[in-house]
N, C-alpha and C. Protein backbone atom coordinates (compact mmCIF):
# COMPACT_ATOMS: atom_id res chain seq x y z
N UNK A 1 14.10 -2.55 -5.21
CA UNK A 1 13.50 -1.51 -4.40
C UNK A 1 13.44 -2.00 -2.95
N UNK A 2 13.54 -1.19 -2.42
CA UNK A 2 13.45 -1.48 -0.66
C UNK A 2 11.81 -0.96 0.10
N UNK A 3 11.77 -1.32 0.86
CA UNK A 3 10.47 -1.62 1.56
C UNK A 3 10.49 0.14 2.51
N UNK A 4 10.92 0.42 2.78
CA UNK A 4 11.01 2.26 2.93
C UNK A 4 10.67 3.05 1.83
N UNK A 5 11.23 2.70 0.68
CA UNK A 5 10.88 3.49 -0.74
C UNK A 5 9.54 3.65 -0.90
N UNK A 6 9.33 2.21 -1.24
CA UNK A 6 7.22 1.68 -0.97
C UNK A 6 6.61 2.32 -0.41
N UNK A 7 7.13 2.51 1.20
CA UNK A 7 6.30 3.16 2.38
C UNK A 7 6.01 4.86 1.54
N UNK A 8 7.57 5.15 1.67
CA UNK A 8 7.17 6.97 1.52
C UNK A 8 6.30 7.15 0.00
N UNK A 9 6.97 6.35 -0.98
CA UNK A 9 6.04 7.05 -1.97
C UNK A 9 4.41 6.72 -2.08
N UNK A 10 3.98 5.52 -1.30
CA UNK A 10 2.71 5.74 -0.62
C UNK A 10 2.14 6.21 0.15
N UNK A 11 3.02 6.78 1.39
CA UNK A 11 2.16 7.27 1.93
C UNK A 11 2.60 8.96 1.87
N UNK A 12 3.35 9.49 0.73
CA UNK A 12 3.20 10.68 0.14
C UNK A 12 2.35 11.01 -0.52
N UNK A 13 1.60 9.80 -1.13
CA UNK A 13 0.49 9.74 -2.66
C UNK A 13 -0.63 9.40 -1.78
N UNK A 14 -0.96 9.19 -0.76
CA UNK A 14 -1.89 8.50 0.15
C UNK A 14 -2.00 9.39 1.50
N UNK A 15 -1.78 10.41 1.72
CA UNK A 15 -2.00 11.56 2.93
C UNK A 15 -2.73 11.18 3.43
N UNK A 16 -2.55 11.02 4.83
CA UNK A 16 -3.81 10.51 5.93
C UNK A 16 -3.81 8.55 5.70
N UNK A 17 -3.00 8.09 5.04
CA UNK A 17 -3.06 6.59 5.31
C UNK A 17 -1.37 6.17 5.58
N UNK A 18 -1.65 4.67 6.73
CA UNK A 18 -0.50 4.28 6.75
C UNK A 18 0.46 2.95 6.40
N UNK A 19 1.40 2.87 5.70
CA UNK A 19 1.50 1.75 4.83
C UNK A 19 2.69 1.16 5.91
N UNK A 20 2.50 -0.15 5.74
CA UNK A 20 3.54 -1.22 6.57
C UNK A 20 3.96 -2.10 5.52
N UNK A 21 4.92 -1.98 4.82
CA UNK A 21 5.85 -2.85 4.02
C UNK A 21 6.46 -3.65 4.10
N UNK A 22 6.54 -5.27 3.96
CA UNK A 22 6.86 -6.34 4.52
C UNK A 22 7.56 -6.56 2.68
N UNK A 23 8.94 -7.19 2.60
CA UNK A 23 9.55 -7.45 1.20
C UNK A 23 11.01 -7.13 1.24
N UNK A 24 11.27 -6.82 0.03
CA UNK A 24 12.26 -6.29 -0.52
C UNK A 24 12.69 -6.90 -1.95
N UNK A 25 13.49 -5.86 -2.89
CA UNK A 25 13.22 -5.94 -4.50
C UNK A 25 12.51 -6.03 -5.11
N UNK A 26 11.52 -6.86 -5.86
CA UNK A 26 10.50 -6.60 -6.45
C UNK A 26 9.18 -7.52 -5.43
N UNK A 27 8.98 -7.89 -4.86
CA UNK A 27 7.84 -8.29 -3.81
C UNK A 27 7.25 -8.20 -2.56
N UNK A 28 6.49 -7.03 -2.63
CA UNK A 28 6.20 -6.75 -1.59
C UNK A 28 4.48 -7.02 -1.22
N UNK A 29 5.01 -7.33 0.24
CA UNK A 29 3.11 -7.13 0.73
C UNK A 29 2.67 -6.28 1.52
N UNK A 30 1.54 -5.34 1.57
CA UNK A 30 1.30 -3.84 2.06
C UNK A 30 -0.30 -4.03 2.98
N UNK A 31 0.40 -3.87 3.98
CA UNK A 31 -0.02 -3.41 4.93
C UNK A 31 -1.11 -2.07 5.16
N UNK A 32 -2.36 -1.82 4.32
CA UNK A 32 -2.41 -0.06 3.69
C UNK A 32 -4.05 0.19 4.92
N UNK A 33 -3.03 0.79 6.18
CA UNK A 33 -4.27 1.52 7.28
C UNK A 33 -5.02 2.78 7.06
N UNK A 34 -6.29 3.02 6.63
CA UNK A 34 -6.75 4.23 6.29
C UNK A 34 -8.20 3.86 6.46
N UNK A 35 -9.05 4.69 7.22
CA UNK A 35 -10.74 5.27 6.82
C UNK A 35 -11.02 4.95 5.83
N UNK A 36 -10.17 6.46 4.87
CA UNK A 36 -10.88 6.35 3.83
C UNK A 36 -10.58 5.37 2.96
N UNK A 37 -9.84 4.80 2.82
CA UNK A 37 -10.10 3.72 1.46
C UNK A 37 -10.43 2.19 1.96
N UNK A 38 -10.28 2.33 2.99
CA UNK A 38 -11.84 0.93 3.64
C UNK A 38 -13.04 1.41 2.93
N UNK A 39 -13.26 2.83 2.94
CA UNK A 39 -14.55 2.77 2.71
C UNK A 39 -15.26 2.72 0.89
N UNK A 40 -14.22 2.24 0.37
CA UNK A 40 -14.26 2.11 -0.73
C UNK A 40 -14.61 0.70 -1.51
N UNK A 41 -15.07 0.39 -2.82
CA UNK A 41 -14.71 -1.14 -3.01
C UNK A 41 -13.38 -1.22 -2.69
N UNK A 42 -13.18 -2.77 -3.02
CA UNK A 42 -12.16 -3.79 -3.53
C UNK A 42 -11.26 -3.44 -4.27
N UNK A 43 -11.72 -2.95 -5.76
CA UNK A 43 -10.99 -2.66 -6.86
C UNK A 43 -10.57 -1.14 -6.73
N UNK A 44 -11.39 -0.25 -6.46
CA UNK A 44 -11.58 0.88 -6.43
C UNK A 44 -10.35 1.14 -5.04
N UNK A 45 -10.16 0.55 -4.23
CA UNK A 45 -8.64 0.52 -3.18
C UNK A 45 -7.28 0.60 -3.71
N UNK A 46 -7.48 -0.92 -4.26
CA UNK A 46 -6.48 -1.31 -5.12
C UNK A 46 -5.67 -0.77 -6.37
N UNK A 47 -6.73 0.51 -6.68
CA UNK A 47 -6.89 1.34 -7.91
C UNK A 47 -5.53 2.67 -6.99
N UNK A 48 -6.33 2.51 -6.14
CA UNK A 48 -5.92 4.47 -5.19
C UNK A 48 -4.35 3.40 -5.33
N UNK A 49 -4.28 2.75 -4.83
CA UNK A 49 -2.88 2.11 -4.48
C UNK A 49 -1.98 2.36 -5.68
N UNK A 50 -2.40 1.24 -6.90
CA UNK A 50 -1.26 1.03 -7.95
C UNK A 50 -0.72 2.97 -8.89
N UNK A 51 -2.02 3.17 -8.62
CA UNK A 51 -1.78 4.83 -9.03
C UNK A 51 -0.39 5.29 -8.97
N UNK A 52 0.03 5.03 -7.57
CA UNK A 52 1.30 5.61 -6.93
C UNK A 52 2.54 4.35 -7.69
N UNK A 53 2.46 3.39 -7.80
CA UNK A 53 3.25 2.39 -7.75
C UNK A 53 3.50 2.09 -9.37
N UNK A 54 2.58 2.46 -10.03
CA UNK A 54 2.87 1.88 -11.24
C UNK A 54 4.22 2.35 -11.96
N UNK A 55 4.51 3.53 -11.98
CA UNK A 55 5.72 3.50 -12.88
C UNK A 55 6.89 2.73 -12.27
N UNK A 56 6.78 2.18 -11.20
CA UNK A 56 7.52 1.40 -10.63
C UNK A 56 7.63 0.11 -11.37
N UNK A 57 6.12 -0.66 -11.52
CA UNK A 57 5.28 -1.79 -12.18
C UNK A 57 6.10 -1.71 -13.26
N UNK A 58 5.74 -0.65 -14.03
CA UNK A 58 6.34 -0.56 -15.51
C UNK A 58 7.54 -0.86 -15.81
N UNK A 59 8.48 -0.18 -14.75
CA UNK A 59 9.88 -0.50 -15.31
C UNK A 59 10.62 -2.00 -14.38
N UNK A 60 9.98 -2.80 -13.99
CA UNK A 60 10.12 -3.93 -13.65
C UNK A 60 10.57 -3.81 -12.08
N UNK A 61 10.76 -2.58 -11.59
CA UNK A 61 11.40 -2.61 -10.24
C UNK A 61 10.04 -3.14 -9.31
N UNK A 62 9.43 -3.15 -9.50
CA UNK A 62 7.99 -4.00 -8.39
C UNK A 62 6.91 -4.88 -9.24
N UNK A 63 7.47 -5.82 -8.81
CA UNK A 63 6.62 -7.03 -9.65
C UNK A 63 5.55 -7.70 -9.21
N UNK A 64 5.79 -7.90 -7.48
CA UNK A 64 4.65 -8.73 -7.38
C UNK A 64 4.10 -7.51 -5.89
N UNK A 65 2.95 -7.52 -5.89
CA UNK A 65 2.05 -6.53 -4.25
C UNK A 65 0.61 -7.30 -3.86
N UNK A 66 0.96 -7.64 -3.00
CA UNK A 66 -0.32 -8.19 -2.45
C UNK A 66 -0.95 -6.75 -1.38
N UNK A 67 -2.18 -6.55 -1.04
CA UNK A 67 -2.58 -5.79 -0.62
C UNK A 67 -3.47 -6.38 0.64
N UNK A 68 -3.16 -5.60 1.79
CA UNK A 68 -4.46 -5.77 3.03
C UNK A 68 -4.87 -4.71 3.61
N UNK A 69 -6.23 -4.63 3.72
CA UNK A 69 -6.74 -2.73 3.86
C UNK A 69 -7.56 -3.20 5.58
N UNK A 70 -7.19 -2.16 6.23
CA UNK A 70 -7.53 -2.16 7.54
C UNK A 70 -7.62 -0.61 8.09
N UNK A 71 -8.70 -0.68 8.95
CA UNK A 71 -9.42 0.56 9.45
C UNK A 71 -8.28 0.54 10.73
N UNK A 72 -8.34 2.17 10.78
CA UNK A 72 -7.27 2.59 11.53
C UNK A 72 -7.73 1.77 13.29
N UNK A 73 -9.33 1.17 13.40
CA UNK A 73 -9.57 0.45 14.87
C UNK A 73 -9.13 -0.76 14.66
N UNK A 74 -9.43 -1.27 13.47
CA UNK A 74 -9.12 -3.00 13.10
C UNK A 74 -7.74 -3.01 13.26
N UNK A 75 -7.11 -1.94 13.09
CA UNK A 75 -5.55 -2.50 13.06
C UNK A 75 -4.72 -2.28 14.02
N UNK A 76 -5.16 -1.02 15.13
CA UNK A 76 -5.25 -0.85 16.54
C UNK A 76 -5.38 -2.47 17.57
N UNK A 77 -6.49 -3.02 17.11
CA UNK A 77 -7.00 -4.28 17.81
C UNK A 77 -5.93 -5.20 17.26
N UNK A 78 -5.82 -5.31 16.75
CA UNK A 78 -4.58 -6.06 15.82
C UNK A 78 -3.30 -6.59 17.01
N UNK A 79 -3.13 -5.01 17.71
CA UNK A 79 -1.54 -4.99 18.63
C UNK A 79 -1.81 -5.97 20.04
């Protein structure tokens, strides 16, 4: 899988958040800018995330995702 694929089908499944995909084939690390799911737990993020990704998970095409959640100012300050 390519790191564009990642992006759109997250941030098709994720409206109003924006994903930055760093990888390619099965390992990627995500970049995931949004309000709302900062304002969420830990798990409960991570949850909104794999939602979209899993049948991916399943059929071995994405194996490994590390996740970093940042408010659309935190990641502004970032640049």
């Amino acid at each position: 899988m390519q790191a564009l694929e990642v992006k759109k089908i997250l941030e098709a499944g994720l409206p109003g958040t924006r994903i930055e995909v760093e990888g390619e084939g099965c390992d990627f690390l995500l970049n995931v800018i949004s309000d709302e799911l900062t304002s969420l737990s830990p798990v409960r993020r991570q949850q909104q995330v794999y939602t979209h990704l899993n049948p991916w998970i399943a059929d071995g095409r994405i194996h490994a995702v590390t996740m970093k959640f940042f408010t659309q100012a935190s990641w502004a300050a970032r640049s």
